[in-house]
PDB file of N, CA and C in Angstrom:
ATOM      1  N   UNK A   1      89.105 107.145 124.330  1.00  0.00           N
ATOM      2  CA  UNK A   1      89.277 108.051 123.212  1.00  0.00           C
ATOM      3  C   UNK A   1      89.849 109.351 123.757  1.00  0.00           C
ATOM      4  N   UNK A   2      89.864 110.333 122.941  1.00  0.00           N
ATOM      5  CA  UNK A   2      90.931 111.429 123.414  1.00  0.00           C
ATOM      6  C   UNK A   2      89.520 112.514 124.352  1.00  0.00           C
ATOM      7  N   UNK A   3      89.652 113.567 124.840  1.00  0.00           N
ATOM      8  CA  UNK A   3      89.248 113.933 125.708  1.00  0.00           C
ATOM      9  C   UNK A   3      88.398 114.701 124.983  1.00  0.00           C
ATOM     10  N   UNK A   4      88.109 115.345 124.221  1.00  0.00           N
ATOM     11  CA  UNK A   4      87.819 116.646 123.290  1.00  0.00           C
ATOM     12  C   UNK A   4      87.042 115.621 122.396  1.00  0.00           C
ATOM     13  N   UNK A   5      86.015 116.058 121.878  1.00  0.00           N
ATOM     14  CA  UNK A   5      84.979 115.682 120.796  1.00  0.00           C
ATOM     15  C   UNK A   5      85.560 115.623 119.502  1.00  0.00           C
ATOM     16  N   UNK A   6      85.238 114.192 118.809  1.00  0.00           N
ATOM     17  CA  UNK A   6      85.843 114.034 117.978  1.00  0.00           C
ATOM     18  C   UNK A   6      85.230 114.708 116.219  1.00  0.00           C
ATOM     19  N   UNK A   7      84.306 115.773 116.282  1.00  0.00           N
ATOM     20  CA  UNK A   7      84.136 116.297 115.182  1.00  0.00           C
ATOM     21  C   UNK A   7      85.202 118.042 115.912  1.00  0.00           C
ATOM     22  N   UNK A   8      86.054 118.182 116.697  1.00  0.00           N
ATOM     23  CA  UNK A   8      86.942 118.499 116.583  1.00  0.00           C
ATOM     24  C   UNK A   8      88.107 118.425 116.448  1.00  0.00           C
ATOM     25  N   UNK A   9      88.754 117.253 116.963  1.00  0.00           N
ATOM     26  CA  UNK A   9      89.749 116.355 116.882  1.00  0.00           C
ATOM     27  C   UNK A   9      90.846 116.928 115.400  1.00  0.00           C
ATOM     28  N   UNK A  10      91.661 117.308 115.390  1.00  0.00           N
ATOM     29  CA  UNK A  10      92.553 117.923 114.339  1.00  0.00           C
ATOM     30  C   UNK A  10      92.873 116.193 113.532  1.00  0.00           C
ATOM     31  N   UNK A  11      92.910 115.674 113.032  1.00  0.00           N
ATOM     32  CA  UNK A  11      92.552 114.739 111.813  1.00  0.00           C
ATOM     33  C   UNK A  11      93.954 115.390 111.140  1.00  0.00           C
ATOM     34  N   UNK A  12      94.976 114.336 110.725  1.00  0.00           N
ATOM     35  CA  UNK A  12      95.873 114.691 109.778  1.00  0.00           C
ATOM     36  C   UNK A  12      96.127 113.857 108.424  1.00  0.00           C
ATOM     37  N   UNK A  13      96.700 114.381 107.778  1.00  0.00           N
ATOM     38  CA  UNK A  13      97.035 113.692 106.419  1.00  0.00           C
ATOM     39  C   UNK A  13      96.070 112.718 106.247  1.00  0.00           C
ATOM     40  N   UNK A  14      96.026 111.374 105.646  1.00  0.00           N
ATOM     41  CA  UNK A  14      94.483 110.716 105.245  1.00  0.00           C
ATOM     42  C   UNK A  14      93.494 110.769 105.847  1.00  0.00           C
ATOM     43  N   UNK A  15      93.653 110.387 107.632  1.00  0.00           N
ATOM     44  CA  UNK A  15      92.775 110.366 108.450  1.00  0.00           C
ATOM     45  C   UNK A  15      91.682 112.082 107.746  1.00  0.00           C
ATOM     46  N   UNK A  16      92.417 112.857 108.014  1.00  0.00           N
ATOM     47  CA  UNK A  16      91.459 114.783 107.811  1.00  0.00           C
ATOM     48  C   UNK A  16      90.819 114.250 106.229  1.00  0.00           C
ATOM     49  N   UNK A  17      91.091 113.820 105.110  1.00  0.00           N
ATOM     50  CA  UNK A  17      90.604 113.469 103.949  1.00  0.00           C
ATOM     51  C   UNK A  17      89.488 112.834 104.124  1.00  0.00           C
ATOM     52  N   UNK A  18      89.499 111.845 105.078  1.00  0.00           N
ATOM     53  CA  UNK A  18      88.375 110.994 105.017  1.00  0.00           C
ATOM     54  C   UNK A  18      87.006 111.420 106.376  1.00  0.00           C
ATOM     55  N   UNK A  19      88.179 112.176 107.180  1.00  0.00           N
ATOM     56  CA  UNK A  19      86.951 112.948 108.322  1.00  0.00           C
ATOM     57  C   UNK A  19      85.845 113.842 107.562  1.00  0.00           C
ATOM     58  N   UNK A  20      86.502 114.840 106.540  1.00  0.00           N
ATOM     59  CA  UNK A  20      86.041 115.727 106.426  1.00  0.00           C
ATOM     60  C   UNK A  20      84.526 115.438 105.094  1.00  0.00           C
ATOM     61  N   UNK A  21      84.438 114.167 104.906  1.00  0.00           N
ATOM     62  CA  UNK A  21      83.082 113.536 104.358  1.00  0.00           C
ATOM     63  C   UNK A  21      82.266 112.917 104.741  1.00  0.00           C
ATOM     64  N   UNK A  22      82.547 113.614 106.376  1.00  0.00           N
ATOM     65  CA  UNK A  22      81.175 113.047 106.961  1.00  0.00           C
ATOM     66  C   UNK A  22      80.980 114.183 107.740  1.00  0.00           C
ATOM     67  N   UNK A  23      79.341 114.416 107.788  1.00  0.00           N
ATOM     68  CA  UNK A  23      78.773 115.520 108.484  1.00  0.00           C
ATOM     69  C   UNK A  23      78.764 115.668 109.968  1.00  0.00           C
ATOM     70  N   UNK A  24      78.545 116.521 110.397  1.00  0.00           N
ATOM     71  CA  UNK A  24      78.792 116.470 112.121  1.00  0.00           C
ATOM     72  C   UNK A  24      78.228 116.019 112.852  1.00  0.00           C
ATOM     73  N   UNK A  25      76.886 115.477 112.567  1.00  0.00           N
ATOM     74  CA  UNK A  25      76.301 114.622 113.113  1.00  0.00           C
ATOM     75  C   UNK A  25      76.311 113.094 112.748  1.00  0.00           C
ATOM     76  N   UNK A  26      77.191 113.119 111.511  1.00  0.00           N
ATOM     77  CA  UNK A  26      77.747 111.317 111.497  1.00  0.00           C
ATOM     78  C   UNK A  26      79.151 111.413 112.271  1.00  0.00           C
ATOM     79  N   UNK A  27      79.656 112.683 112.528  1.00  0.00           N
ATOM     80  CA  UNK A  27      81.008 112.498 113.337  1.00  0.00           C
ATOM     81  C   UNK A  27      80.351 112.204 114.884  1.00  0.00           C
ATOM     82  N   UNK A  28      79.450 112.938 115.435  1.00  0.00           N
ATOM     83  CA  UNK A  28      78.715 112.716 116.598  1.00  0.00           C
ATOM     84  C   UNK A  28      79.084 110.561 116.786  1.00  0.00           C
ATOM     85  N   UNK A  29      77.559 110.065 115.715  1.00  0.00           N
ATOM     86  CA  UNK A  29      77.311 109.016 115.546  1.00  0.00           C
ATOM     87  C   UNK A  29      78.801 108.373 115.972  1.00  0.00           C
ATOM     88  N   UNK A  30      79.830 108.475 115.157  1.00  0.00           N
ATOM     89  CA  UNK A  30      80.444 107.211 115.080  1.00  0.00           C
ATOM     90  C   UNK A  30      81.564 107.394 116.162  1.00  0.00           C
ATOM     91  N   UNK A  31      81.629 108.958 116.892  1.00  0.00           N
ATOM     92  CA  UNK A  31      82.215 108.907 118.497  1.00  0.00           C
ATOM     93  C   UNK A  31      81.579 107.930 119.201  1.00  0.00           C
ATOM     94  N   UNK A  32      79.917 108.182 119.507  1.00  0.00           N
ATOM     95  CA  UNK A  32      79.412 107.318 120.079  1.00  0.00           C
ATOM     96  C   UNK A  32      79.705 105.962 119.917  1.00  0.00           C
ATOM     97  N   UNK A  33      79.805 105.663 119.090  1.00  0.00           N
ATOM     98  CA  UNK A  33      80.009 103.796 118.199  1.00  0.00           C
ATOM     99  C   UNK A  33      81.449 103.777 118.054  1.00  0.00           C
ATOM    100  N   UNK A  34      82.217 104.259 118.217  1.00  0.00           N
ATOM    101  CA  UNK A  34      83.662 104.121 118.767  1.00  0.00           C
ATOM    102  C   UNK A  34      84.041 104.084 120.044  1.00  0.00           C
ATOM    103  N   UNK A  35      83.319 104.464 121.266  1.00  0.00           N
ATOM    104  CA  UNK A  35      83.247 104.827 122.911  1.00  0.00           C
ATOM    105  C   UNK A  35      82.906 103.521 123.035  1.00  0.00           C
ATOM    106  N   UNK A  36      81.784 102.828 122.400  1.00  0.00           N
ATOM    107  CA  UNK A  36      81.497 101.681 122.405  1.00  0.00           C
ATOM    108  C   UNK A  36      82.813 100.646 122.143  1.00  0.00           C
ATOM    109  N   UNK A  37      83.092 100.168 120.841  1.00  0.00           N
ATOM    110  CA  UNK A  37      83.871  99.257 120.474  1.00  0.00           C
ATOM    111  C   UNK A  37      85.175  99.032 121.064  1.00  0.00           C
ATOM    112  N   UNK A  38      85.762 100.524 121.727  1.00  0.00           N
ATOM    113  CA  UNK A  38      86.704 100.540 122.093  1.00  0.00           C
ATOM    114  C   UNK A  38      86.803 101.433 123.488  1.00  0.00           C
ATOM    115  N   UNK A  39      86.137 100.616 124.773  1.00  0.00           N
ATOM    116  CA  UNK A  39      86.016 101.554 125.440  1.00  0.00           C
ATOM    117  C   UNK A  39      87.177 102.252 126.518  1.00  0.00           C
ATOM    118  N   UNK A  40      88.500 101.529 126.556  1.00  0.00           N
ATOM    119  CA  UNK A  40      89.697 102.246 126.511  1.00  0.00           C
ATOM    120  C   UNK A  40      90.340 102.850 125.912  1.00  0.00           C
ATOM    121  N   UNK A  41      89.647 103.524 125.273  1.00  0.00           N
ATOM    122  CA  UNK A  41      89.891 104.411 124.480  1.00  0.00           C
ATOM    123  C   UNK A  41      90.745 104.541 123.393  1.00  0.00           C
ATOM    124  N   UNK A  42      91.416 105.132 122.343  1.00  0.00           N
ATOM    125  CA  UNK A  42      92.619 105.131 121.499  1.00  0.00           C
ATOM    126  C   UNK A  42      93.208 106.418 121.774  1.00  0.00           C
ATOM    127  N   UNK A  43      94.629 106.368 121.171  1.00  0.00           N
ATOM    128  CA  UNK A  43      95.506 107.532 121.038  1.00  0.00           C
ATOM    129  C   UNK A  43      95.044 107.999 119.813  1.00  0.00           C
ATOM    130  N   UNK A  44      95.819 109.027 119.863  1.00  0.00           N
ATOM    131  CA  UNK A  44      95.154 110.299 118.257  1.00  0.00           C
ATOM    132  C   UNK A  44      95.550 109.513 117.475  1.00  0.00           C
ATOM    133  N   UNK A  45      96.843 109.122 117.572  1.00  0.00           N
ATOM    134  CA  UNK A  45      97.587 108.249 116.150  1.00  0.00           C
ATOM    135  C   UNK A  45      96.361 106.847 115.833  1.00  0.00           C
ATOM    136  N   UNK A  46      95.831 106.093 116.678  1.00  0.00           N
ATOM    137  CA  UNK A  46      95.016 105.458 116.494  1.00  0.00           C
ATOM    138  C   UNK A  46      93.887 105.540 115.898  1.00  0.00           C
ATOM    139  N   UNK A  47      93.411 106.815 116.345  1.00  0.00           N
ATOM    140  CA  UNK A  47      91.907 107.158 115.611  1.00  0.00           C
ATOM    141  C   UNK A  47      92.210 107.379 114.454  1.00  0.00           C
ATOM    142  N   UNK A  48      93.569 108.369 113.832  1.00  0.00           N
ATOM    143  CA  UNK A  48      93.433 109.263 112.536  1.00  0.00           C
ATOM    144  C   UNK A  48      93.854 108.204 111.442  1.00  0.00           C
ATOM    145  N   UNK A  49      94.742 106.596 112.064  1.00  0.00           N
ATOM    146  CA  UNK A  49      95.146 105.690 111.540  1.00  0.00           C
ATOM    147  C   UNK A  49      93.429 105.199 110.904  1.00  0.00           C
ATOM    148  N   UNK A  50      92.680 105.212 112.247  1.00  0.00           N
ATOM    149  CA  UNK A  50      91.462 104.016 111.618  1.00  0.00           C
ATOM    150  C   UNK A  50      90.653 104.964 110.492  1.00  0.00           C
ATOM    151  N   UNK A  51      90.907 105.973 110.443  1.00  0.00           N
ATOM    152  CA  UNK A  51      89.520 106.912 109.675  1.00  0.00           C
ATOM    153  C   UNK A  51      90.461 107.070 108.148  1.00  0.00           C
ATOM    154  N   UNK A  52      92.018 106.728 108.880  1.00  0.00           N
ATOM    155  CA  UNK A  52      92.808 106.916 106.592  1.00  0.00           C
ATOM    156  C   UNK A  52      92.723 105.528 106.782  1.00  0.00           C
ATOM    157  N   UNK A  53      93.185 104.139 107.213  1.00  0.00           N
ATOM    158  CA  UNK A  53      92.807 103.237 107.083  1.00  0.00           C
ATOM    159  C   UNK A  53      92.449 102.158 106.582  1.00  0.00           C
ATOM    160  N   UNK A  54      91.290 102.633 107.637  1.00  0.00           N
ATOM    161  CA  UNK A  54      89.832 101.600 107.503  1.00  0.00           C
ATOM    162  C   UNK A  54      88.606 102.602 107.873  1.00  0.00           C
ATOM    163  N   UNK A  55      88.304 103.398 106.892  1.00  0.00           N
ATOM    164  CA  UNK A  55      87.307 104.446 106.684  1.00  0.00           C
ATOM    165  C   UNK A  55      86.002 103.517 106.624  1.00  0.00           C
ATOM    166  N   UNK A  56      86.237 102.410 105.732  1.00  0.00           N
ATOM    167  CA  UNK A  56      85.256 101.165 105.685  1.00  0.00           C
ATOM    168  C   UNK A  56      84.382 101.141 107.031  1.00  0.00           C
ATOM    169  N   UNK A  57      84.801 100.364 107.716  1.00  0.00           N
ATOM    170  CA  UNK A  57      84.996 100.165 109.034  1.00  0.00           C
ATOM    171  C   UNK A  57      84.182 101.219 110.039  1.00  0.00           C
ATOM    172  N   UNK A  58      85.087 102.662 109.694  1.00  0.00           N
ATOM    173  CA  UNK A  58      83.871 103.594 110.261  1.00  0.00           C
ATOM    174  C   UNK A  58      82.696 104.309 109.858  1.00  0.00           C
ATOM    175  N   UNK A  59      82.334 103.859 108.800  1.00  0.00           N
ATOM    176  CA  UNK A  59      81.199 104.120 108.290  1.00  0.00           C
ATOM    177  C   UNK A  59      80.287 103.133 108.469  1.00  0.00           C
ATOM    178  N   UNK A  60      81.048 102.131 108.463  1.00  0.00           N
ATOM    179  CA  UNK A  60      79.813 100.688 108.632  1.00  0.00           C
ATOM    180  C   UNK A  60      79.054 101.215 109.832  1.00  0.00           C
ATOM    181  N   UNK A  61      80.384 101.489 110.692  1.00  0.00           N
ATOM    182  CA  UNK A  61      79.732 101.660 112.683  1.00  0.00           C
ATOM    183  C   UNK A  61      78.480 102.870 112.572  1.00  0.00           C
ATOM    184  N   UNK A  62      78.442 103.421 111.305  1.00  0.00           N
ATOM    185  CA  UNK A  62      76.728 103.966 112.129  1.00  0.00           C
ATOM    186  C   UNK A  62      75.725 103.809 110.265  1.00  0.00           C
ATOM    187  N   UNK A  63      75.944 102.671 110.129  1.00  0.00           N
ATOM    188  CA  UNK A  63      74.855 102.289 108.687  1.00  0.00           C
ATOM    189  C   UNK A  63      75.416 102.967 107.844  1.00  0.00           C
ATOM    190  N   UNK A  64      76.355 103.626 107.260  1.00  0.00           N
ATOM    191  CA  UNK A  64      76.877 104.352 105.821  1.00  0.00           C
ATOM    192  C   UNK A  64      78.048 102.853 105.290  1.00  0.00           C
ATOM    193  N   UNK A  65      78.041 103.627 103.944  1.00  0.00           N
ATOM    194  CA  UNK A  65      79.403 102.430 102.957  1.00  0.00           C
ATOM    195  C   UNK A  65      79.997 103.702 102.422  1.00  0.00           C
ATOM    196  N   UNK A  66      81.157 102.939 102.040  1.00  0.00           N
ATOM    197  CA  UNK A  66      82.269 103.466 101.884  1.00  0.00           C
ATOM    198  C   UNK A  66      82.837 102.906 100.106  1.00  0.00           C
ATOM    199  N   UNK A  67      82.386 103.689  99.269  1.00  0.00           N
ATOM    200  CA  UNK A  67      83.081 103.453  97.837  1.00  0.00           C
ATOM    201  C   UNK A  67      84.854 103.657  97.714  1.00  0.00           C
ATOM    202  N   UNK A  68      85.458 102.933  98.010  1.00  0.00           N
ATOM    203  CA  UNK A  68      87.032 102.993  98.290  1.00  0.00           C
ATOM    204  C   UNK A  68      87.346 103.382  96.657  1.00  0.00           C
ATOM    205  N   UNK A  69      87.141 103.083  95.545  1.00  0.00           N
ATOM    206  CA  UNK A  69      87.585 102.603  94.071  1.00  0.00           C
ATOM    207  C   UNK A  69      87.305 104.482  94.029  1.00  0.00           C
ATOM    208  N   UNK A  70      85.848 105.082  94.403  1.00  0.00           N
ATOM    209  CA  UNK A  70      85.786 106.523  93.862  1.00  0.00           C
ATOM    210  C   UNK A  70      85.835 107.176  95.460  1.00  0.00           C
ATOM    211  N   UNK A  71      86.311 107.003  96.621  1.00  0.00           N
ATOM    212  CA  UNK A  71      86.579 107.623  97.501  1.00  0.00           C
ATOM    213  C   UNK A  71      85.065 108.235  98.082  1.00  0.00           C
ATOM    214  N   UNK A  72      84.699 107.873  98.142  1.00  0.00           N
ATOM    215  CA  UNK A  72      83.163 108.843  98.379  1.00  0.00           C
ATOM    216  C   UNK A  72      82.558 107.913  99.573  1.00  0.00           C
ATOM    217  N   UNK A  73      81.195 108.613 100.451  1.00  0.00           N
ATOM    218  CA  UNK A  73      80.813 108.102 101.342  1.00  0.00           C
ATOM    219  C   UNK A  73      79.173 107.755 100.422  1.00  0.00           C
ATOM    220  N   UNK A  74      78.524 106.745 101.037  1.00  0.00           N
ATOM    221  CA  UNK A  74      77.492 106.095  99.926  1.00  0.00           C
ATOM    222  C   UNK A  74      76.038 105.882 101.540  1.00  0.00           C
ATOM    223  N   UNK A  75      75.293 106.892 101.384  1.00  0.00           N
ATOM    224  CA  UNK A  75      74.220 107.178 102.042  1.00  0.00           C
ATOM    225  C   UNK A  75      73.103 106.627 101.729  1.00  0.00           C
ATOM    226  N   UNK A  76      72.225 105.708 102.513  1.00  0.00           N
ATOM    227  CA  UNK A  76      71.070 104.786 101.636  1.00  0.00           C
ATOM    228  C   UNK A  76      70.299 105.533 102.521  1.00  0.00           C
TER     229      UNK A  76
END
């Protein structure tokens, strides 16, 4: 992953839309659970691709859902 912590990570166009609905300690979470899945890491274009995406995907990686139809993050 990129070198710098990813609840700083500059996030563009969809990817920043969909970063910015999760709190900093679910951005923490799903660095961790991304270091994991992918432990050679990704390029920026990679990460900001998976978070506009497949936002799905990174919410699953630390227990949250993802309402795609109303855009929202869904906290049990």
């Amino acid at each position: 992953m990129c070198e710098r912590s990813l609840a700083t990570f500059e996030f563009w166009s969809g990817g920043r839309d969909r970063a910015v609905m999760l709190t900093y300690e679910e951005m923490e979470e799903v660095e961790s659970a991304l270091e994991d899945i992918y432990p050679d890491g990704m390029t920026d274009t990679e990460l900001n691709d998976l978070f506009w995406f497949d936002f799905g995907f990174v919410c699953e990686s630390i227990g949250l859902s993802y309402d795609e139809e109303n855009d929202e993050v869904i906290r049990n």
